[in-house]
N, C-alpha and C. Protein backbone atom coordinates (compact mmCIF):
# COMPACT_ATOMS: atom_id res chain seq x y z
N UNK A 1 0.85 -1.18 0.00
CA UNK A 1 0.00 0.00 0.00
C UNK A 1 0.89 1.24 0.00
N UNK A 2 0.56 2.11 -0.84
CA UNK A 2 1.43 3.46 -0.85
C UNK A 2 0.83 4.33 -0.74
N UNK A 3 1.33 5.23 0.20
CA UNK A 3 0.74 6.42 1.11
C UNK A 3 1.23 7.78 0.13
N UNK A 4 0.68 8.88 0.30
CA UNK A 4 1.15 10.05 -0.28
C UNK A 4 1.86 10.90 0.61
N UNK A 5 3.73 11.20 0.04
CA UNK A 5 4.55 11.16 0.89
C UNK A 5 4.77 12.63 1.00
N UNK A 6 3.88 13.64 0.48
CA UNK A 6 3.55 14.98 0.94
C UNK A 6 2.82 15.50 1.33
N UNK A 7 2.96 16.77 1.65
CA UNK A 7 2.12 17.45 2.55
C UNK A 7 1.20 18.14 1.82
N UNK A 8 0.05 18.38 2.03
CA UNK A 8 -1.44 18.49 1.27
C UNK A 8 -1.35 20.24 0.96
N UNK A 9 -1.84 20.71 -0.49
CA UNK A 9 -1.74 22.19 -0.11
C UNK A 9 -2.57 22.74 0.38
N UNK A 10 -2.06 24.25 0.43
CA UNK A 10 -3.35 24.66 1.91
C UNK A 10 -4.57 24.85 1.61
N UNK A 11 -5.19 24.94 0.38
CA UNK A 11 -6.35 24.91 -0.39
C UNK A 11 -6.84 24.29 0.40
N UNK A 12 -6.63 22.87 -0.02
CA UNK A 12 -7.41 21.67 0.44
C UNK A 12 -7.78 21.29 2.30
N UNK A 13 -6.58 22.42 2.66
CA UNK A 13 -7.10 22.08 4.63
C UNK A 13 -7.67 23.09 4.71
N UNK A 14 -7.53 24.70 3.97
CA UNK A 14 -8.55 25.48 4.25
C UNK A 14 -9.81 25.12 4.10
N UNK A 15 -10.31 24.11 3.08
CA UNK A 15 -11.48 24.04 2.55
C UNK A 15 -11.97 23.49 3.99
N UNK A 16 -11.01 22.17 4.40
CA UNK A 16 -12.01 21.20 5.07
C UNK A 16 -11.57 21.98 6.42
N UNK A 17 -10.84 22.69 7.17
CA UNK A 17 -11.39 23.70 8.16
C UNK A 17 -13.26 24.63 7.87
N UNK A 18 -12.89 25.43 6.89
CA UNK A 18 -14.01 26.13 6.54
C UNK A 18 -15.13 25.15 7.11
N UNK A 19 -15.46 24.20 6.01
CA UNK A 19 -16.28 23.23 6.18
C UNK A 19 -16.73 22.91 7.55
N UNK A 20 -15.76 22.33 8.08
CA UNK A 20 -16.01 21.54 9.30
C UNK A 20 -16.20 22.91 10.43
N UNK A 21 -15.88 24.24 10.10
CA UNK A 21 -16.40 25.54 10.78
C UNK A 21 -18.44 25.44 10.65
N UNK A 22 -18.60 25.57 9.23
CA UNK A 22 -20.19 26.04 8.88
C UNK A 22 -20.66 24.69 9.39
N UNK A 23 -20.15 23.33 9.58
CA UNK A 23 -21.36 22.41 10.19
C UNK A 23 -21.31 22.42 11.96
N UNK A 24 -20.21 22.86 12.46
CA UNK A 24 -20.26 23.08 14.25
C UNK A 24 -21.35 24.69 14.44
N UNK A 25 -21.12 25.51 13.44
CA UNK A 25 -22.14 26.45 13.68
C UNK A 25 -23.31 25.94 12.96
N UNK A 26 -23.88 25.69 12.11
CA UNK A 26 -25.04 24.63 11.77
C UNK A 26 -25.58 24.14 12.91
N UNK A 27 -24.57 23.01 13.83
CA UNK A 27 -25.04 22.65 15.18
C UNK A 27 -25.29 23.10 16.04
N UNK A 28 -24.48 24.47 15.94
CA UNK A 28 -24.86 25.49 17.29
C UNK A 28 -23.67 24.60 18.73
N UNK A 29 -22.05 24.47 17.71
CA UNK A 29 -20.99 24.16 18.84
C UNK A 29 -20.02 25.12 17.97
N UNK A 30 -19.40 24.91 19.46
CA UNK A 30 -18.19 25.98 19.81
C UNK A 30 -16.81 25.02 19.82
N UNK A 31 -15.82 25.44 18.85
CA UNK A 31 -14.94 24.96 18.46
C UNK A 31 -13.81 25.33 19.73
N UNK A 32 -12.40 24.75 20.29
CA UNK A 32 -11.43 25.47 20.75
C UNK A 32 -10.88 24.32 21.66
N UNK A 33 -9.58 24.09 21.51
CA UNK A 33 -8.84 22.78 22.03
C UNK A 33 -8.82 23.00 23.49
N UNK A 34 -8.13 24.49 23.70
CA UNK A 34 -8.31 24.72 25.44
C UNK A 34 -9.63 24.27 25.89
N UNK A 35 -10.57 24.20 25.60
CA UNK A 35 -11.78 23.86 26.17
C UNK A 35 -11.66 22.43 26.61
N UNK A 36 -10.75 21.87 25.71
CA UNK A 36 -10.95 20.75 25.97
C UNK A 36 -10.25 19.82 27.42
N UNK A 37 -9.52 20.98 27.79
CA UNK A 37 -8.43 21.06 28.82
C UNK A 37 -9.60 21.05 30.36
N UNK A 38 -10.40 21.74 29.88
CA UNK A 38 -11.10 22.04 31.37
C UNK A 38 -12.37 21.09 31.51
N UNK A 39 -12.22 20.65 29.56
CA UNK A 39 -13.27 19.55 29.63
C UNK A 39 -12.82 17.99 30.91
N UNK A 40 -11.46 17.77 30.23
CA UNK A 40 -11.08 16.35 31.01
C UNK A 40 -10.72 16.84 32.32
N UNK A 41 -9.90 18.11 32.99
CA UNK A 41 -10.46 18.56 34.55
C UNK A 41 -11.55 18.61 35.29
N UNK A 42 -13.13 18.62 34.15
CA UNK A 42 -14.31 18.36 35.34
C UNK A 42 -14.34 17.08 34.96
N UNK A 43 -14.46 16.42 34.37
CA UNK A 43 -14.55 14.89 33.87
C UNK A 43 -13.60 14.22 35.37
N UNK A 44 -12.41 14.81 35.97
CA UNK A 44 -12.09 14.15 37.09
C UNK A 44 -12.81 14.56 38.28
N UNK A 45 -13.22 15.24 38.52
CA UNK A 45 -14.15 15.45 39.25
C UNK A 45 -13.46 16.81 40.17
N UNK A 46 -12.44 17.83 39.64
CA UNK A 46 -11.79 19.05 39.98
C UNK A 46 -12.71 19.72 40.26
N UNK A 47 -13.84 20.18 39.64
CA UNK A 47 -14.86 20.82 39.99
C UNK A 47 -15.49 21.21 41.43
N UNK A 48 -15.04 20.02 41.94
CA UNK A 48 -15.36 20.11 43.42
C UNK A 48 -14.54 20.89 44.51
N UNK A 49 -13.55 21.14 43.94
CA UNK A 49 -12.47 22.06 44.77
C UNK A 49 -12.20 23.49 43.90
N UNK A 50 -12.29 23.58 42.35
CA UNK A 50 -12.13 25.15 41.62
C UNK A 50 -13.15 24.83 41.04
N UNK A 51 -13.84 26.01 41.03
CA UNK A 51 -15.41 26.46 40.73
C UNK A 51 -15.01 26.62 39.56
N UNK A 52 -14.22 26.67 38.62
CA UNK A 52 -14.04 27.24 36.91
C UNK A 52 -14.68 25.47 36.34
N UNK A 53 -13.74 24.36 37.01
CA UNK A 53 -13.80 23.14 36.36
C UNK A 53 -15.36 22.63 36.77
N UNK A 54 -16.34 23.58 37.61
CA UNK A 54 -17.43 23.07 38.14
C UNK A 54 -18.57 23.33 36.91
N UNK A 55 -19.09 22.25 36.02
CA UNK A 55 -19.40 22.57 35.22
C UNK A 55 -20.02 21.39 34.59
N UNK A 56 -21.24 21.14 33.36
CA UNK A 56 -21.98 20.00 33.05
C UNK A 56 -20.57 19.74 31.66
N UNK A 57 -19.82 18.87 32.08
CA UNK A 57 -18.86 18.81 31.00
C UNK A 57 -19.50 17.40 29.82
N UNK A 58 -20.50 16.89 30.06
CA UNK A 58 -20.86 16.09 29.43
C UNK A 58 -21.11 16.57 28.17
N UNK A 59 -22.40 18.18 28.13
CA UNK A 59 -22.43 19.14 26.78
C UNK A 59 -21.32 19.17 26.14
N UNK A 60 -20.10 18.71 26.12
CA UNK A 60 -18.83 19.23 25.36
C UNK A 60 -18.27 17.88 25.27
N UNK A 61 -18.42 16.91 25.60
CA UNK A 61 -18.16 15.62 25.46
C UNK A 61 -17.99 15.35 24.06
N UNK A 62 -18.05 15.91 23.19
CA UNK A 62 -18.34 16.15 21.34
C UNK A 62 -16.86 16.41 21.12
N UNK A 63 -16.46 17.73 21.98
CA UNK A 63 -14.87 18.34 21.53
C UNK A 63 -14.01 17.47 21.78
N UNK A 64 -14.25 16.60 22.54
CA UNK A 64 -12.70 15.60 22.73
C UNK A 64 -12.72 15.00 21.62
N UNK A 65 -13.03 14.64 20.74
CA UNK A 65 -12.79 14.23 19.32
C UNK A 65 -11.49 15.07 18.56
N UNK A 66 -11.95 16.01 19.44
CA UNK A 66 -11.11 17.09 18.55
C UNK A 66 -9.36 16.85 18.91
N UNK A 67 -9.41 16.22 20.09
CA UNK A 67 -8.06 15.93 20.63
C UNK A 67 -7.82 14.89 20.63
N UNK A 68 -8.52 13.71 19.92
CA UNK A 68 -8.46 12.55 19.35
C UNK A 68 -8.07 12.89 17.78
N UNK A 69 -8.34 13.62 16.85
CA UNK A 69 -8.17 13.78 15.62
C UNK A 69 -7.21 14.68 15.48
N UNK A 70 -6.79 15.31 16.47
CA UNK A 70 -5.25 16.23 16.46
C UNK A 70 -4.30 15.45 16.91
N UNK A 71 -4.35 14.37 17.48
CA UNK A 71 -3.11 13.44 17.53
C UNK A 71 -2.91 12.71 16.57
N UNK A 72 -4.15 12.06 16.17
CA UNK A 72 -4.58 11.34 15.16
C UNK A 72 -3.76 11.61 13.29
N UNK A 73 -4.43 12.79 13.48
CA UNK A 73 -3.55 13.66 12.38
C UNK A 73 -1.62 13.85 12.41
N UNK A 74 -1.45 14.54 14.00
CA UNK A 74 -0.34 14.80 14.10
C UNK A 74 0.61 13.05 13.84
N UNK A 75 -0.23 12.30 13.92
CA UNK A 75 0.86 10.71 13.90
C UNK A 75 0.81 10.63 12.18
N UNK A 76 -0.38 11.12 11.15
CA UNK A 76 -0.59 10.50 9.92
C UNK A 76 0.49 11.38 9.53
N UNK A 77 0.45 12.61 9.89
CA UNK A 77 1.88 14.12 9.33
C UNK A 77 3.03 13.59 9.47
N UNK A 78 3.58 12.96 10.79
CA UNK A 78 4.40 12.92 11.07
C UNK A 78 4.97 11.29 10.36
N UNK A 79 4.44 10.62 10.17
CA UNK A 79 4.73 9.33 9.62
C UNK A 79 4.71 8.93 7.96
N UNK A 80 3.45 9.83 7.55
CA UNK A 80 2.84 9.51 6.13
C UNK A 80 3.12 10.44 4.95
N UNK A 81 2.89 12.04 5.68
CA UNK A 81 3.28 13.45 5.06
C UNK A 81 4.36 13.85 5.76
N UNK A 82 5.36 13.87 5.73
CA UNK A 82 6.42 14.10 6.11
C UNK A 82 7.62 15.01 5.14
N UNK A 83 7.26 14.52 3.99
CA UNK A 83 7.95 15.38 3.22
C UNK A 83 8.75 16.61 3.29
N UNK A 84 9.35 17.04 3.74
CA UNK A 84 9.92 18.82 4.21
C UNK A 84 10.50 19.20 2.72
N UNK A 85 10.39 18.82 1.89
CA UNK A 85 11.07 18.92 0.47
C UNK A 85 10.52 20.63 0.58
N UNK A 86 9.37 20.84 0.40
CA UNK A 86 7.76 21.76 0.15
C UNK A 86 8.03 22.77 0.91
N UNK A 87 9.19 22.38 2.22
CA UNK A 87 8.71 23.52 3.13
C UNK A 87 9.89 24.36 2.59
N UNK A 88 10.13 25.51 2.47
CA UNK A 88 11.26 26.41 2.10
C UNK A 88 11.28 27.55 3.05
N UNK A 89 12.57 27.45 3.72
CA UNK A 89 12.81 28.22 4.95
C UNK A 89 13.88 29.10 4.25
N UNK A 90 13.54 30.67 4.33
CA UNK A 90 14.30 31.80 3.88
C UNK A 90 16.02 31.74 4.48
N UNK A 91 16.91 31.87 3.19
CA UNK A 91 18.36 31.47 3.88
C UNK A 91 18.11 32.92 5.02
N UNK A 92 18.04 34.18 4.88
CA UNK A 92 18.47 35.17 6.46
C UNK A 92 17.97 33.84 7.58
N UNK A 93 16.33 33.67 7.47
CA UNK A 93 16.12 32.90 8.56
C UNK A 93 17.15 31.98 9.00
N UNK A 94 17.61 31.15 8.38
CA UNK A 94 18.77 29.85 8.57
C UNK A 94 19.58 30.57 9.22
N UNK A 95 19.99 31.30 8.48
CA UNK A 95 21.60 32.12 9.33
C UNK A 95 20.91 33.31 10.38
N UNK A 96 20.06 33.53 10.93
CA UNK A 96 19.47 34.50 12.06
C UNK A 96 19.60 33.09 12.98
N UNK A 97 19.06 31.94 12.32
CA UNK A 97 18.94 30.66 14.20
C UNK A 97 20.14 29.80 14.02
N UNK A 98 21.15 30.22 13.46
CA UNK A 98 22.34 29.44 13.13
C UNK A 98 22.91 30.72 14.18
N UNK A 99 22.84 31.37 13.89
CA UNK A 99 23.71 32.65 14.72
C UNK A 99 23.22 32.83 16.14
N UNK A 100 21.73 32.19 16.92
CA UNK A 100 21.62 31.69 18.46
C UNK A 100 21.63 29.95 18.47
N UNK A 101 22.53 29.57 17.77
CA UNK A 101 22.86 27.92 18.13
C UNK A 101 21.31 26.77 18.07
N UNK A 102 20.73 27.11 16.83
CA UNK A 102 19.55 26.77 16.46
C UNK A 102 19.07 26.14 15.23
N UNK A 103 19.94 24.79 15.12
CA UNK A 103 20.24 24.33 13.49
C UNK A 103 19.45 24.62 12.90
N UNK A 104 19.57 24.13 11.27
CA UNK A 104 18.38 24.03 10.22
C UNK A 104 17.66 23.00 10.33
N UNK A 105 16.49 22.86 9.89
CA UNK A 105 16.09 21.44 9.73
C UNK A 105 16.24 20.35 8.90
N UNK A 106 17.41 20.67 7.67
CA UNK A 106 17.60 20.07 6.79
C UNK A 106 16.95 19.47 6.81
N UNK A 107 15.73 19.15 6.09
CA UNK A 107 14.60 18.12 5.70
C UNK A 107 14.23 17.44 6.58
N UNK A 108 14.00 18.12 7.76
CA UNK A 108 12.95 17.98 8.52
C UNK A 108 12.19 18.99 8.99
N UNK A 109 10.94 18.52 9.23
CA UNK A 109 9.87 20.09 9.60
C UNK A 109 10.35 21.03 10.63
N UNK A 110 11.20 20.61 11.70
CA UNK A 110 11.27 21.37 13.57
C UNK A 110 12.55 21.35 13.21
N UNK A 111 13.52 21.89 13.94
CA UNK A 111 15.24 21.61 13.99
C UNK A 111 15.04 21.02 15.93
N UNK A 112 16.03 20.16 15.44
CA UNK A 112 16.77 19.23 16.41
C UNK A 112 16.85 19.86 17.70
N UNK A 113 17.41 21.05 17.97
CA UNK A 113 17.95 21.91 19.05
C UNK A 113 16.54 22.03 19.72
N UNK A 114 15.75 22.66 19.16
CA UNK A 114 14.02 22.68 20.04
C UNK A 114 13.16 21.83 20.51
N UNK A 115 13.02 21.07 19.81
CA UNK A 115 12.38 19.93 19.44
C UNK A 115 12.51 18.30 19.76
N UNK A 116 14.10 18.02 19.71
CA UNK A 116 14.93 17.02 20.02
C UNK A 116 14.71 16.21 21.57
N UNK A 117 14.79 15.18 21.36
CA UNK A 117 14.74 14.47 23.13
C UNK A 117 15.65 14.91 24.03
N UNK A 118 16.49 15.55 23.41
CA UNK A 118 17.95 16.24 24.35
C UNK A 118 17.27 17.33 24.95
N UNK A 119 16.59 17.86 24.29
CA UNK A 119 15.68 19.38 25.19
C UNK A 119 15.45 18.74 27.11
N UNK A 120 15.34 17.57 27.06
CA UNK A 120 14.62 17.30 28.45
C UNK A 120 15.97 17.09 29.25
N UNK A 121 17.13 17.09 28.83
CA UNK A 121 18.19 16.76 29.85
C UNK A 121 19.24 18.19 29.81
N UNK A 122 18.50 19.10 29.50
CA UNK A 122 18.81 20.55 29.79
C UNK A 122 17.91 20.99 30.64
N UNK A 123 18.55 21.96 31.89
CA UNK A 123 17.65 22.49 33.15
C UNK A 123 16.80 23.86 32.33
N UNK A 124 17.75 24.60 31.43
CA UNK A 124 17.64 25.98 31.01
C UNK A 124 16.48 25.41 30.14
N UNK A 125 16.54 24.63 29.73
CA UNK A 125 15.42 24.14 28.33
C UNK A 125 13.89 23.62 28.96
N UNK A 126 14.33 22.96 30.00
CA UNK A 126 13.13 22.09 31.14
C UNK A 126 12.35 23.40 31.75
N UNK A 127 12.99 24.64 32.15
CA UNK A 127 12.61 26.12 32.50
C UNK A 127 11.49 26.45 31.88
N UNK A 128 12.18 26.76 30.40
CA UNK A 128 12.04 27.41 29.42
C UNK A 128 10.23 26.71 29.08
N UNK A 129 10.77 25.03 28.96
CA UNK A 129 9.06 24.61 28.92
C UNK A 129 8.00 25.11 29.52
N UNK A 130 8.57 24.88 31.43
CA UNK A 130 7.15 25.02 32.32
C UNK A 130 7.19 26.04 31.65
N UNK A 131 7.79 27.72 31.93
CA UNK A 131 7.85 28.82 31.86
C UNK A 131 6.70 29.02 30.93
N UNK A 132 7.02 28.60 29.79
CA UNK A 132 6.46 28.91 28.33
C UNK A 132 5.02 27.95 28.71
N UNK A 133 4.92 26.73 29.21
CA UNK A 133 4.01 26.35 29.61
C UNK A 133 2.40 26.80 30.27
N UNK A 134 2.92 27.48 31.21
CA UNK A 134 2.40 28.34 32.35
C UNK A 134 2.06 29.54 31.67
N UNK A 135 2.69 30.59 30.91
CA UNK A 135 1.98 31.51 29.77
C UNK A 135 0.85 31.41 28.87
N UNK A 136 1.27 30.01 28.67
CA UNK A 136 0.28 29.78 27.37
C UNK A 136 -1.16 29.47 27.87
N UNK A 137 -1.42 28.50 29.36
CA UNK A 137 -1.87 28.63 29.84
C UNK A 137 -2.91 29.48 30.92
N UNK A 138 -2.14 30.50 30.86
CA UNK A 138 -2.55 32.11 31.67
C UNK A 138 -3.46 32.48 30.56
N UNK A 139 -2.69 32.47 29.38
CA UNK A 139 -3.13 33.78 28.03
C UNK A 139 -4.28 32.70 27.95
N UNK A 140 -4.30 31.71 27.34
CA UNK A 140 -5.92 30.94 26.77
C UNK A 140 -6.67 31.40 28.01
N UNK A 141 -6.33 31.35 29.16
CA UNK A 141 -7.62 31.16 30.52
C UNK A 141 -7.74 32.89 29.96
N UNK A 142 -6.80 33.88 29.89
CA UNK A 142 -6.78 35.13 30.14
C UNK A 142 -7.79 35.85 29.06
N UNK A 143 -7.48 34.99 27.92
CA UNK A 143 -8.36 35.52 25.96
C UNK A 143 -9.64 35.06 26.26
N UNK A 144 -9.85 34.27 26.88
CA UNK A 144 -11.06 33.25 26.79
C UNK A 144 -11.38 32.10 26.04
N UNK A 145 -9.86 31.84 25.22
CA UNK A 145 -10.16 30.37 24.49
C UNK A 145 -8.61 30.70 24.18
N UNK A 146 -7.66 29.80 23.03
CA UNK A 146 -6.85 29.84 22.83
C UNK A 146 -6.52 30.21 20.95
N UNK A 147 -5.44 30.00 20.83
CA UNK A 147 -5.68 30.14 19.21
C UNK A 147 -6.20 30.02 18.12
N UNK A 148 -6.15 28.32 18.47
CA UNK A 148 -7.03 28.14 17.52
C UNK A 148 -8.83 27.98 18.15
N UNK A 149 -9.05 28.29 18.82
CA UNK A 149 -10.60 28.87 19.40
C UNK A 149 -11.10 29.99 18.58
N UNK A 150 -10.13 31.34 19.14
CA UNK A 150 -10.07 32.83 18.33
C UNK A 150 -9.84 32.49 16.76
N UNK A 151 -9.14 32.38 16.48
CA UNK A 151 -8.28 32.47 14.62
C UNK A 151 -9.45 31.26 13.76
N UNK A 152 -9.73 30.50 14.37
CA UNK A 152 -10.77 29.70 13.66
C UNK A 152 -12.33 29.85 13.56
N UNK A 153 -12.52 29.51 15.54
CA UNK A 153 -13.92 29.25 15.35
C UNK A 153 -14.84 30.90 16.00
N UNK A 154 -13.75 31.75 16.47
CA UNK A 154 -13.96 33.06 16.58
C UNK A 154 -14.10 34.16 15.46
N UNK A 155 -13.37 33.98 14.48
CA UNK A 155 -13.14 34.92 13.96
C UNK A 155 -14.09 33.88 12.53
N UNK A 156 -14.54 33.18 12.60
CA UNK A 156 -15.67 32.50 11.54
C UNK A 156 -17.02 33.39 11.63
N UNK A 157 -16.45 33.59 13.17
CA UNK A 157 -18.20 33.76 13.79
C UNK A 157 -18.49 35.55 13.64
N UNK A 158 -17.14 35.76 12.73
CA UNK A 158 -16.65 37.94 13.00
C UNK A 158 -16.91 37.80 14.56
N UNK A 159 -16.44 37.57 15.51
CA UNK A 159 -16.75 38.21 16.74
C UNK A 159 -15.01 38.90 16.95
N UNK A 160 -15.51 40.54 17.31
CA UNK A 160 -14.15 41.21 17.35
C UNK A 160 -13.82 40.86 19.00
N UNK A 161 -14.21 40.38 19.70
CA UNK A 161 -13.13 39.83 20.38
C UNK A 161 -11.85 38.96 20.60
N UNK A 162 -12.49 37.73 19.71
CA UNK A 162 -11.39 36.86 18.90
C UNK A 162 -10.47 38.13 17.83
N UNK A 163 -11.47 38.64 17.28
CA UNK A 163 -9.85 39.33 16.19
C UNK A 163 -9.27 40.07 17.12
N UNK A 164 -8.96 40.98 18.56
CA UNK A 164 -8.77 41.45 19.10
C UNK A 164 -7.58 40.30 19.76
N UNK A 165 -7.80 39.31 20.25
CA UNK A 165 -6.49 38.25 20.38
C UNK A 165 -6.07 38.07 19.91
N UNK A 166 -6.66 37.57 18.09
CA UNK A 166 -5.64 37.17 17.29
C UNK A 166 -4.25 38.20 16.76
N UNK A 167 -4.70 39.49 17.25
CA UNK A 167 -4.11 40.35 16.82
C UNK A 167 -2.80 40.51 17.79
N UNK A 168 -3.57 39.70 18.86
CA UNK A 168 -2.34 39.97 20.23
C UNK A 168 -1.28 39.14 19.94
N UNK A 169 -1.62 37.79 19.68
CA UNK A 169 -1.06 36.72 19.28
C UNK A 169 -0.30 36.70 18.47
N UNK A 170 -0.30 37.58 17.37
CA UNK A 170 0.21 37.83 16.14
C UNK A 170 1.33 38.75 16.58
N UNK A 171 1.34 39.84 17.33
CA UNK A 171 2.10 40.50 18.25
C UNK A 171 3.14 40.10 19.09
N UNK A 172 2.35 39.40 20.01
CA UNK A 172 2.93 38.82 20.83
C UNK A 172 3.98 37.64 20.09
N UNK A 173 3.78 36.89 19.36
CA UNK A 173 4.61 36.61 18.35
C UNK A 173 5.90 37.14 17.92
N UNK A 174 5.61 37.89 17.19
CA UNK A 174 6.16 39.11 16.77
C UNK A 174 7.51 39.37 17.47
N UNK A 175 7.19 39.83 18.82
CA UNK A 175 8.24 40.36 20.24
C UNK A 175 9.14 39.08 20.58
N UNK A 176 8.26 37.91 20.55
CA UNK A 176 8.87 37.03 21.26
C UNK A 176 10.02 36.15 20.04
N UNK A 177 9.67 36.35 19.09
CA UNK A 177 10.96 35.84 18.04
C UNK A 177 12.07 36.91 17.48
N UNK A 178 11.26 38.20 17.71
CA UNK A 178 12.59 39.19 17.74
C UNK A 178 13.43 39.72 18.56
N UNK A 179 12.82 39.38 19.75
CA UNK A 179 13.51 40.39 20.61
C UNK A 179 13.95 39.35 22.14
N UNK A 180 12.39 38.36 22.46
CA UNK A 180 12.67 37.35 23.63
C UNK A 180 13.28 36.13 23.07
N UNK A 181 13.20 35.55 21.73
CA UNK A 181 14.05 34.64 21.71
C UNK A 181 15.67 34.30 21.83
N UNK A 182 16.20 35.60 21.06
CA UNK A 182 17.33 36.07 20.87
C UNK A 182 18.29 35.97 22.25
N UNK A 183 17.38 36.37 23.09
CA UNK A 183 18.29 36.37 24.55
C UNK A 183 17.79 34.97 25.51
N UNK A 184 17.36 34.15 24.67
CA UNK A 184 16.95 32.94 25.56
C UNK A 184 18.40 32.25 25.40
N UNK A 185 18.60 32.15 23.66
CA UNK A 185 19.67 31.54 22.90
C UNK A 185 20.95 31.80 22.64
């Protein structure tokens, strides 16, 4: 059996995002992976000690699919579409993360240095996770959903509060690869 050993163009995932946007609003559901975070916290029964996780999490029992089909996916990418031929990374870029000790990926999607199993037997890198961990976490509880909540199933819906994050995000971005990465590395 032979698999197709590239990566799909974006046509074709915009479409089936779009899509799979107009039938959750059709249903009258709310798209967003963080949700799904506070989904499996009342599912243990947290609720009983923080009033946020206190909640009928069964209504949302639908979205964990969604974190079944994002692994799901992330194993078919990573095994089936793999290809990095497609991806073309600007030479400044190469030589801007060559110049904070941040290989290329030579034909692979992530570089080694970030990404790599060695990240976990560095203290500065193990930091750097919670650290970055614990942010990302603040900002979704802080926006009211997370990225792809806002940039997808927010900004489908025009609600300018989502474009109002995405804009942060995009920002916040922005700062943190020009200016905070530089001095991590």
């Amino acid at each position: 059996m032979e698999f197709i050993t590239h990566t799909w163009h974006w046509s074709v995932a915009g479409f089936l995002i779009a899509a799979i946007m107009l039938l959750l609003n059709y249903f009258g559901k709310v798209f967003g992976m963080s949700s799904n975070l506070r989904t499996l916290c009342s599912m243990t029964g947290v609720g009983n000690k923080v009033s946020f996780f206190d909640w009928d999490w069964k209504a949302q029992r639908w979205n964990l699919a969604v974190v079944v089909g994002a692994m799901l996916g992330g194993y078919v990418a990573v095994h089936f579409l793999s290809d990095a031929s497609n991806v073309a990374i600007n030479p400044k870029t190469i030589e801007q993360l060559a110049a904070m000790g941040i290989d290329a990926p030579n034909g692979k999607l992530l570089p080694e240095t970030l990404f790599g199993n060695q990240i976990f037997e560095s203290p500065k890198m193990i930091i750097i996770l919670l650290v970055g961990g614990l942010l990302i976490g603040f900002g979704s509880r802080y926006a009211g959903g997370c990225t792809s909540g806002h940039a997808i199933a927010g900004m489908s819906n025009l609600q300018i509060p989502s474009l109002k994050a995405v804009i942060g995000f995009f920002v916040g971005g922005l700062l943190m690869a020009h200016f905070i990465l530089p001095l991590l590395f």
